[in-house]
N, C-alpha and C. Protein backbone atom coordinates (compact mmCIF):
# COMPACT_ATOMS: atom_id res chain seq x y z
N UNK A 1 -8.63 20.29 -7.97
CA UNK A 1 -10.04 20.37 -8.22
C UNK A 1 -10.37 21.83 -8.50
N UNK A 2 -10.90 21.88 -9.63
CA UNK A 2 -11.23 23.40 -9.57
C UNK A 2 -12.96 23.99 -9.14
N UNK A 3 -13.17 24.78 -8.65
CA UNK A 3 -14.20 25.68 -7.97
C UNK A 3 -14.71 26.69 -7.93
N UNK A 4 -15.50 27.43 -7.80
CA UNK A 4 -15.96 28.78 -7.58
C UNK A 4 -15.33 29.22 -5.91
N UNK A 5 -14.86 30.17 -6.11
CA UNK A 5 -14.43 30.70 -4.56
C UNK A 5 -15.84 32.12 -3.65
N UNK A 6 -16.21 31.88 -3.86
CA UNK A 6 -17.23 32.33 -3.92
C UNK A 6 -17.83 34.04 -3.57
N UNK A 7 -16.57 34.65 -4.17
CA UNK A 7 -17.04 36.51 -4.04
C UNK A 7 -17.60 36.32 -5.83
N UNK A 8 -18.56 37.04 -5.24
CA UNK A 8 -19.60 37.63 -6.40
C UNK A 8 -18.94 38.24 -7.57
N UNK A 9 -17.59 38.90 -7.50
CA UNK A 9 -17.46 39.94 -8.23
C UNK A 9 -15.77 39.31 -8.96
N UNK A 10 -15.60 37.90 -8.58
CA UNK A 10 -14.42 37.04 -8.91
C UNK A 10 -14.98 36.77 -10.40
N UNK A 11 -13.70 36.84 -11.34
CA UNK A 11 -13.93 36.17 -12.25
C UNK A 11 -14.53 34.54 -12.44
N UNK A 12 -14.34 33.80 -11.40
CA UNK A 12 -14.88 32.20 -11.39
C UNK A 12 -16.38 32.73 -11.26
N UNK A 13 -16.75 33.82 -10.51
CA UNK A 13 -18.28 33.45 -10.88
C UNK A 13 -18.99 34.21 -11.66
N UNK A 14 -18.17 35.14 -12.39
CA UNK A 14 -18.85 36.03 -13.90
C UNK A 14 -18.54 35.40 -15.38
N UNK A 15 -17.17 35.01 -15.46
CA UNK A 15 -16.72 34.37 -16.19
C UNK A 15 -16.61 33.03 -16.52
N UNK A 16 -16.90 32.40 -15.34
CA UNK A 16 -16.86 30.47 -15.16
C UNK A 16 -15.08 30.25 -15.19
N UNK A 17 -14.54 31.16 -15.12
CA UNK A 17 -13.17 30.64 -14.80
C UNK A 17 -12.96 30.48 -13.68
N UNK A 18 -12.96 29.33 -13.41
CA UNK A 18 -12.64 28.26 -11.79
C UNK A 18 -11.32 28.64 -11.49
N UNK A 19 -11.73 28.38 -10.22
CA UNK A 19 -9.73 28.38 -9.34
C UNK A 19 -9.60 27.13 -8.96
N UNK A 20 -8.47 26.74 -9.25
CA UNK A 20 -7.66 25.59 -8.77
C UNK A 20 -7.42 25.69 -7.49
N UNK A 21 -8.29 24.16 -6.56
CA UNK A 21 -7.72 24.22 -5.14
C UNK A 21 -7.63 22.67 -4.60
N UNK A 22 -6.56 23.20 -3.66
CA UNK A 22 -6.35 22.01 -3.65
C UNK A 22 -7.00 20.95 -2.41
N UNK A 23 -7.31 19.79 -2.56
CA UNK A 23 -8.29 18.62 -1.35
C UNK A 23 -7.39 17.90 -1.00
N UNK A 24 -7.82 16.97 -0.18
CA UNK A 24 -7.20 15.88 0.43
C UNK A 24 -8.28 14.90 0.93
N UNK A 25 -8.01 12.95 0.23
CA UNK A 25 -9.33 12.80 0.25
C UNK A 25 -9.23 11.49 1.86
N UNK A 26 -9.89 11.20 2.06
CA UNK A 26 -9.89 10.08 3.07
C UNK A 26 -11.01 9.49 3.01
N UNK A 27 -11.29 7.43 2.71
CA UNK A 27 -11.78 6.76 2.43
C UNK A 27 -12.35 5.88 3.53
N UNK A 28 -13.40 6.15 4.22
CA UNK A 28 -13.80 6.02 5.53
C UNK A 28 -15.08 5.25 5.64
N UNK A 29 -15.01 3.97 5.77
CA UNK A 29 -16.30 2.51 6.13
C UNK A 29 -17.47 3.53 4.43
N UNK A 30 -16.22 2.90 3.51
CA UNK A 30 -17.10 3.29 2.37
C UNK A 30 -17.20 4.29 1.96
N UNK A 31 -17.03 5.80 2.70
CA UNK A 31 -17.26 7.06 2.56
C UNK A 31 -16.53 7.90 2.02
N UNK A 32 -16.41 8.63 0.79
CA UNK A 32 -15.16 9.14 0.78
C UNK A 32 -15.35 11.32 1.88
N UNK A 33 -14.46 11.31 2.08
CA UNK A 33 -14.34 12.44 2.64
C UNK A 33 -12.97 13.18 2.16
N UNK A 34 -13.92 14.53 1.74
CA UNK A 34 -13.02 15.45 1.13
C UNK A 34 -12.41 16.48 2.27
N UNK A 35 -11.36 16.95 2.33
CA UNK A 35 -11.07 18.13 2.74
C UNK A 35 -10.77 19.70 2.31
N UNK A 36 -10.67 20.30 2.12
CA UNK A 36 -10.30 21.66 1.26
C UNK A 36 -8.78 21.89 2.09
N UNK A 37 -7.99 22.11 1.45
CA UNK A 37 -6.65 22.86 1.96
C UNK A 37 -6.28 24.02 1.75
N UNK A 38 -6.41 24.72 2.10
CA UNK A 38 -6.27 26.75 2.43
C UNK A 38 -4.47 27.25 1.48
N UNK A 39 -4.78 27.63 0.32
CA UNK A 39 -3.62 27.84 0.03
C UNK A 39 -2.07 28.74 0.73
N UNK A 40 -2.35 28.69 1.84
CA UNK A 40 -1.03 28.98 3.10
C UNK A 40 -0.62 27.61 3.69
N UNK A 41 -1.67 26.29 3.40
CA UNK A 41 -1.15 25.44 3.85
C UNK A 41 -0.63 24.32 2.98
N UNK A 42 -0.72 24.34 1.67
CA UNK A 42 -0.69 23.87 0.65
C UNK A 42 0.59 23.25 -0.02
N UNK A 43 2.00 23.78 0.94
CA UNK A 43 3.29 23.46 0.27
C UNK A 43 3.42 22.31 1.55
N UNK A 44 2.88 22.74 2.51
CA UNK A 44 3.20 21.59 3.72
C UNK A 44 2.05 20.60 3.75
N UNK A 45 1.16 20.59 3.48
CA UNK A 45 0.20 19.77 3.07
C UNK A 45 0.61 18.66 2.01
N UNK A 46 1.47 19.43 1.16
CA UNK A 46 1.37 18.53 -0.14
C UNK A 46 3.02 17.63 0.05
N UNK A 47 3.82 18.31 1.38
CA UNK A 47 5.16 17.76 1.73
C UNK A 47 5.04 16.79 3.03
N UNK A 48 3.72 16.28 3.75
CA UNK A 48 3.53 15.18 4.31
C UNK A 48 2.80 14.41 3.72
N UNK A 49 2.02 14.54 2.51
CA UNK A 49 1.53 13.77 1.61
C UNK A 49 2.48 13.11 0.71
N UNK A 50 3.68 13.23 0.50
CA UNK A 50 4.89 12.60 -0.17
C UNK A 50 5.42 11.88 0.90
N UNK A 51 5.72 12.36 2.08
CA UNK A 51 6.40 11.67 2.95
C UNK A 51 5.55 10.39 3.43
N UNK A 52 4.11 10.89 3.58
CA UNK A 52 3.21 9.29 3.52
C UNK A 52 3.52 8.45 2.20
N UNK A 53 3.61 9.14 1.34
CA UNK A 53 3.38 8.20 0.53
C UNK A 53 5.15 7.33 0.08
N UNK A 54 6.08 8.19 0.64
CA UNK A 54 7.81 7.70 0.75
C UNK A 54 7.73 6.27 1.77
N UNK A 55 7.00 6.23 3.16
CA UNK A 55 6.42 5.66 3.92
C UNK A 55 5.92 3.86 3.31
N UNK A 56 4.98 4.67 2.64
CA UNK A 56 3.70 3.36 2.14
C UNK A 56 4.35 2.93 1.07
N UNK A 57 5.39 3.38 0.20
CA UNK A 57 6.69 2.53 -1.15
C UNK A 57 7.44 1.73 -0.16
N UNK A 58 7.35 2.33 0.95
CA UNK A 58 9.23 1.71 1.48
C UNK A 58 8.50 0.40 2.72
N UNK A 59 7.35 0.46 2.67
CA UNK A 59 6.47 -0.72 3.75
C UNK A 59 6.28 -1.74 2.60
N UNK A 60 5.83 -1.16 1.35
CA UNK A 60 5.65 -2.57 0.65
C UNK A 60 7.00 -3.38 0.07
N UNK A 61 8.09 -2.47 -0.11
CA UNK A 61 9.39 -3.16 -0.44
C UNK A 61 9.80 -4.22 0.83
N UNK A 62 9.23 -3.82 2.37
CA UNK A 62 9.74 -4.63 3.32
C UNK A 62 8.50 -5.78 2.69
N UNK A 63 7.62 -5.36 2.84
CA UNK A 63 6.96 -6.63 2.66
C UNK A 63 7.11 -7.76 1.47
N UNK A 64 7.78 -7.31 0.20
CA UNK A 64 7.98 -7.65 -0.84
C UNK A 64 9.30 -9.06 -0.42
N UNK A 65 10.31 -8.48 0.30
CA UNK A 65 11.30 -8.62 0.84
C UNK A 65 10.82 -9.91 1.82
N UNK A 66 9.91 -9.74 2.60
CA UNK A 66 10.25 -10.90 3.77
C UNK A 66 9.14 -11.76 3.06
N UNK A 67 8.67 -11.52 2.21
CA UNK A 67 7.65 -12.47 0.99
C UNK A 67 8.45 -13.22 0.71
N UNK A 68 9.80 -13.01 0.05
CA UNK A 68 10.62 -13.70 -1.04
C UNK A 68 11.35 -14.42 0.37
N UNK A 69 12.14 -14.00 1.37
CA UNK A 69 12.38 -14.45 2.64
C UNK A 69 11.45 -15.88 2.59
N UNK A 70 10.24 -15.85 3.00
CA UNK A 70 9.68 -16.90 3.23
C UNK A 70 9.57 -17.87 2.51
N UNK A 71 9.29 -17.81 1.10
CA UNK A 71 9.68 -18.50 -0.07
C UNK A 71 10.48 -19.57 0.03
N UNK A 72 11.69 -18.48 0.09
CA UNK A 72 12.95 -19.29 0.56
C UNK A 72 13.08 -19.86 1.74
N UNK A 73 12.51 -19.63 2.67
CA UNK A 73 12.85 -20.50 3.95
C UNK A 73 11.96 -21.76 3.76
N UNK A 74 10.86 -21.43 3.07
CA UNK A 74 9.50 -22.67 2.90
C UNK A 74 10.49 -23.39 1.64
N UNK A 75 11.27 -23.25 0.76
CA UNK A 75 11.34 -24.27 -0.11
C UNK A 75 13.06 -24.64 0.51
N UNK A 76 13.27 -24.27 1.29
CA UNK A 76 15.03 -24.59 1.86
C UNK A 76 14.14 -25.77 2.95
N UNK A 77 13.37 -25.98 3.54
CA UNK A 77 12.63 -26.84 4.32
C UNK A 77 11.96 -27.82 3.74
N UNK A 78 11.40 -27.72 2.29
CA UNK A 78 11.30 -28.87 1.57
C UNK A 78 12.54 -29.55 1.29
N UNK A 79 13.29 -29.46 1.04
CA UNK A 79 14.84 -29.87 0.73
C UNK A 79 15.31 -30.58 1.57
N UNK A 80 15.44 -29.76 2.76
CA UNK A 80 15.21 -31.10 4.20
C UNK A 80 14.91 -32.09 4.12
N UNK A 81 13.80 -31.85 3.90
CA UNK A 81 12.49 -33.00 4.30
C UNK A 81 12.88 -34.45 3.41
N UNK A 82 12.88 -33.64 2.41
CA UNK A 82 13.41 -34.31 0.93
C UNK A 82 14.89 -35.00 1.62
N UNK A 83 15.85 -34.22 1.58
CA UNK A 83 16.77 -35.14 1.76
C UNK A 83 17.11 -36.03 2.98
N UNK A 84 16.39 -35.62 4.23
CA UNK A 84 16.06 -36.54 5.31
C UNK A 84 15.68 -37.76 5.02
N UNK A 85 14.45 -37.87 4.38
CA UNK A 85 14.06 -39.03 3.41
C UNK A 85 14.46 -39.73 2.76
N UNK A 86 15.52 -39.51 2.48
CA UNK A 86 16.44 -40.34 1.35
C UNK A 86 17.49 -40.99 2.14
N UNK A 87 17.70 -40.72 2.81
CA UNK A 87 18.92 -41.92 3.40
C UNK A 87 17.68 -42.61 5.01
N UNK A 88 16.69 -42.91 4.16
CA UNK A 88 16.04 -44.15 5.21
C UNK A 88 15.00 -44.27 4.44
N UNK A 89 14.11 -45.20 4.67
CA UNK A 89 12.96 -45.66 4.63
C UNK A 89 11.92 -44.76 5.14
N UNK A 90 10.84 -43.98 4.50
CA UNK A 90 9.52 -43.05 4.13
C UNK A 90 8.28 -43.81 3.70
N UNK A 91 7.65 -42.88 4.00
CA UNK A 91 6.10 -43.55 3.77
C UNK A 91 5.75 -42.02 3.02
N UNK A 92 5.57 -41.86 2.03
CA UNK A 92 4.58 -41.02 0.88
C UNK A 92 3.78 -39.95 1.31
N UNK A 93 3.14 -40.72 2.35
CA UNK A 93 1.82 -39.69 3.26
C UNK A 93 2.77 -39.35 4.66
N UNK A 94 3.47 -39.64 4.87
CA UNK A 94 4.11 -38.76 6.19
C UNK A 94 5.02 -37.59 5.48
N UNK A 95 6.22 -38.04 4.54
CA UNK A 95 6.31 -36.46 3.73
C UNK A 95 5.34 -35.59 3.03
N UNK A 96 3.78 -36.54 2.08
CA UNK A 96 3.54 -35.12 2.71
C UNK A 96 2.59 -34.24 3.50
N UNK A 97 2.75 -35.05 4.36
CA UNK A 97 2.03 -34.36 5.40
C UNK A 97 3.47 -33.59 6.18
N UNK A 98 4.65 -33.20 6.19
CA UNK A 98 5.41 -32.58 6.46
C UNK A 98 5.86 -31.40 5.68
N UNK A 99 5.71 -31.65 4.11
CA UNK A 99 5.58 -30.73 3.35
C UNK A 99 3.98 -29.83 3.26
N UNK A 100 3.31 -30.45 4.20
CA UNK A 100 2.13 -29.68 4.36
C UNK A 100 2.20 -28.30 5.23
N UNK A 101 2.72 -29.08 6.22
CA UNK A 101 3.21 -28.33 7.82
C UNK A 101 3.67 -27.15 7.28
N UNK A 102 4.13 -27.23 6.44
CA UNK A 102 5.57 -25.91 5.81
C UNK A 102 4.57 -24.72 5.53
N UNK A 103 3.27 -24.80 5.26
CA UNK A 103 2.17 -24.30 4.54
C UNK A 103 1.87 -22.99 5.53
């Protein structure tokens, strides 16, 4: 985001050439909230902001993962059901109301 830093006698405020600085934002019951980050803190700031975000890639791959998991366990349980059924006598509405259950 660039800014005025605000000494009088800085080029950002004679010239309009802004300085680049850097924020950090947080999205709070609707609100967004900015922070300013102090360029001494700015290489470590911006190296737990990767590591959150290394974090929040590697949570949705688990979740991606036990998605497809379930899939498969929900249609390996139709198959069951299915082939339970077949070596006897079924009624239509009790499978599927068992293939419901799976739900």
């Amino acid at each position: 985001m660039k800014r005025v830093c605000g000494n009088p006698n800085c080029g950002c405020a004679l010239k309009e050439k802004l300085h680049n600085s850097l924020y950090i934002s947080k999205n709070k019951d609707g609100k967004r909230n900015m922070i300013y980050v102090p360029k001494n803190l700015e290489e470590e700031i911006s190296a737990k902001i990767s590591a959150y975000q290394k974090i929040k890639d590697l949570t949705e791959k688990i979740s991606e993962i036990n998605y497809a998991q379930l899939k498969l366990k929900k249609k390996e349980g139709v198959f069951k059901i299915i082939l339970n059924c077949s070596n006897k006598h079924f009624n239509l509405f009790d499978l599927i109301d068992d293939i419901s259950d799976l739900r």
